[in-house]
Protein backbone atom coordinates (compact mmCIF):
# COMPACT_ATOMS: atom_id res chain seq x y z
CA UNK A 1 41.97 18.85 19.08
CA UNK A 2 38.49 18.27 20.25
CA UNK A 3 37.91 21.94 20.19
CA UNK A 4 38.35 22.14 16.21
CA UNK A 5 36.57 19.22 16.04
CA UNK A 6 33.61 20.98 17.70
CA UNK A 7 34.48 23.94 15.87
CA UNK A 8 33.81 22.21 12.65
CA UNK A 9 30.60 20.37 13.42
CA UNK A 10 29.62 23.53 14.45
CA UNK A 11 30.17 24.93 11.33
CA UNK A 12 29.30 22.05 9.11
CA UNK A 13 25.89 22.73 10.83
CA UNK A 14 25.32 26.21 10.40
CA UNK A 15 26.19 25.95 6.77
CA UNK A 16 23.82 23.16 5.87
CA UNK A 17 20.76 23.62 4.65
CA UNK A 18 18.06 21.41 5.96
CA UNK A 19 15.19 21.06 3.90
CA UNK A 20 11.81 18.56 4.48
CA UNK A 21 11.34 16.40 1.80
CA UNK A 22 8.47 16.29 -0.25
CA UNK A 23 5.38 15.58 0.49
CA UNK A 24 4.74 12.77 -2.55
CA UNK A 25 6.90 12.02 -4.89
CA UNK A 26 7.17 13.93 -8.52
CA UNK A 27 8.53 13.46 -11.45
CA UNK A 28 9.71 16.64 -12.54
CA UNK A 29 9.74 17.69 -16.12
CA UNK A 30 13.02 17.15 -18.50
CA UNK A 31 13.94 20.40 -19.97
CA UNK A 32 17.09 22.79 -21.07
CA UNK A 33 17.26 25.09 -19.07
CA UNK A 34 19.95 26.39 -16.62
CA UNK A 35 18.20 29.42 -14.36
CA UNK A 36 17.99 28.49 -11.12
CA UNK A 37 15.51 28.16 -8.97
CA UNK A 38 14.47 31.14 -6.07
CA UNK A 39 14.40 30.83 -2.70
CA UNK A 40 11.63 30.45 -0.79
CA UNK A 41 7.98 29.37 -1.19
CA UNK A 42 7.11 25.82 -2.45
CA UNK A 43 4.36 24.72 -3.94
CA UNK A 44 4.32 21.04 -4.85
CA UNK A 45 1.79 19.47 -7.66
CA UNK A 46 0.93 15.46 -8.33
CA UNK A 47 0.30 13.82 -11.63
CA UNK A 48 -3.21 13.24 -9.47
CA UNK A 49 -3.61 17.33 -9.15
CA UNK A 50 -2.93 16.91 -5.58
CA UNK A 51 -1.48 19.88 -4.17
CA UNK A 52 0.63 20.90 -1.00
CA UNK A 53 2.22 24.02 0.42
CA UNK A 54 3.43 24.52 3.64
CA UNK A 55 1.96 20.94 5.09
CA UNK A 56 -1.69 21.25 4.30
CA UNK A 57 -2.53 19.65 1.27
CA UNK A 58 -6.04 19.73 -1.16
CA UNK A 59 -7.57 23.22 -0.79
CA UNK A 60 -6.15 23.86 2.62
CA UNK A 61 -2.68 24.25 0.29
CA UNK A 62 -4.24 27.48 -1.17
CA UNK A 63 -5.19 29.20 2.15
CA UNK A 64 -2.35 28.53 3.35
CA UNK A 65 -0.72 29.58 0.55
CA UNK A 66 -2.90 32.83 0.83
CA UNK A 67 -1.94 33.62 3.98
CA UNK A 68 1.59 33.27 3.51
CA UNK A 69 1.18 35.72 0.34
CA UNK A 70 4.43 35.35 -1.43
CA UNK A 71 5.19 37.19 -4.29
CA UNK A 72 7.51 34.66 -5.55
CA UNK A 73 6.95 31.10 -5.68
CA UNK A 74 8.46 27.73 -6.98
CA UNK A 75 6.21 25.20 -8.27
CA UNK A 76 6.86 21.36 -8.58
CA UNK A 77 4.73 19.63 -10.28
CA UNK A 78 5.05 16.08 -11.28
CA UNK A 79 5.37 15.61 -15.28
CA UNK A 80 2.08 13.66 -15.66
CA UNK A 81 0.36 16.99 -14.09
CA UNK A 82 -2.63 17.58 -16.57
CA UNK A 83 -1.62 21.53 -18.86
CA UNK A 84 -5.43 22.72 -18.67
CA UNK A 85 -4.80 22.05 -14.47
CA UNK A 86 -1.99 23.78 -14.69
CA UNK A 87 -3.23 26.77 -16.50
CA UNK A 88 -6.12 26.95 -13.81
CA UNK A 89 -3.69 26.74 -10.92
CA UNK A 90 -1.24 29.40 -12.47
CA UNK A 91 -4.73 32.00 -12.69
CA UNK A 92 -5.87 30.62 -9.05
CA UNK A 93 -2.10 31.82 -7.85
CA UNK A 94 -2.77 35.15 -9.70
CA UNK A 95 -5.68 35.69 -7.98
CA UNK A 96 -4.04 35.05 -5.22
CA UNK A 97 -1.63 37.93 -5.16
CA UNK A 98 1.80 35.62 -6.72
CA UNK A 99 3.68 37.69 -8.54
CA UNK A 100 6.48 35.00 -9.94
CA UNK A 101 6.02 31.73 -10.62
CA UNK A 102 8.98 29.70 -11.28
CA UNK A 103 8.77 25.91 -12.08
CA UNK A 104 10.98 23.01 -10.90
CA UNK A 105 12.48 20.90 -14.01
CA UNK A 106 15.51 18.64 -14.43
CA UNK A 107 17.76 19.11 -17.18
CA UNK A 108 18.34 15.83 -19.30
């Protein structure tokens, strides 16, 4: 009995996936949509323009983001996160070799 019960914990733990939470907390945008989102790179965004990748945060974020060079990446920013920002950050990411930019929302 203790076997399977090893067995399972086992299991249970190579199925999870453990993720770190988030660096501040966002509000993400309400939306319809139902695409999910990719796997892989995060980029998170505050309603202050604050930004983190990868644990560096501020302009740090973007060289780190640079060296990671994904072609796909998944942005969370908060909902207060200013458009014109936005529309900077989404040509700085261009720049920066990101293909695919997908961004977090919550369906209502």
């Amino acid at each position: 009995m203790i076997n399977v019960v090893f067995l399972l914990l086992i299991f249970f733990l190579m199925a999870a996936r453990i993720a770190p939470p988030p660096p501040f907390d966002i509000t993400l945008p309400s939306a319809a949509g139902e695409t999910p989102l990719g796997e892989g790179a995060i980029l998170f965004a505050a309603a202050d323009g604050t930004l983190s990748f990868a644990g560096q945060s501020g302009a740090a974020s973007l060289t780190a983001l640079q060296t990671q060079a994904p072609e796909r990446l998944s942005l969370r920013a908060d909902a207060a996160f200013p458009a014109p920002e936005l529309a900077a950050l989404l040509a700085d990411l261009a720049a920066l070799g990101v293909a695919s930019v997908d961004l977090a929302i919550q369906t209502p």
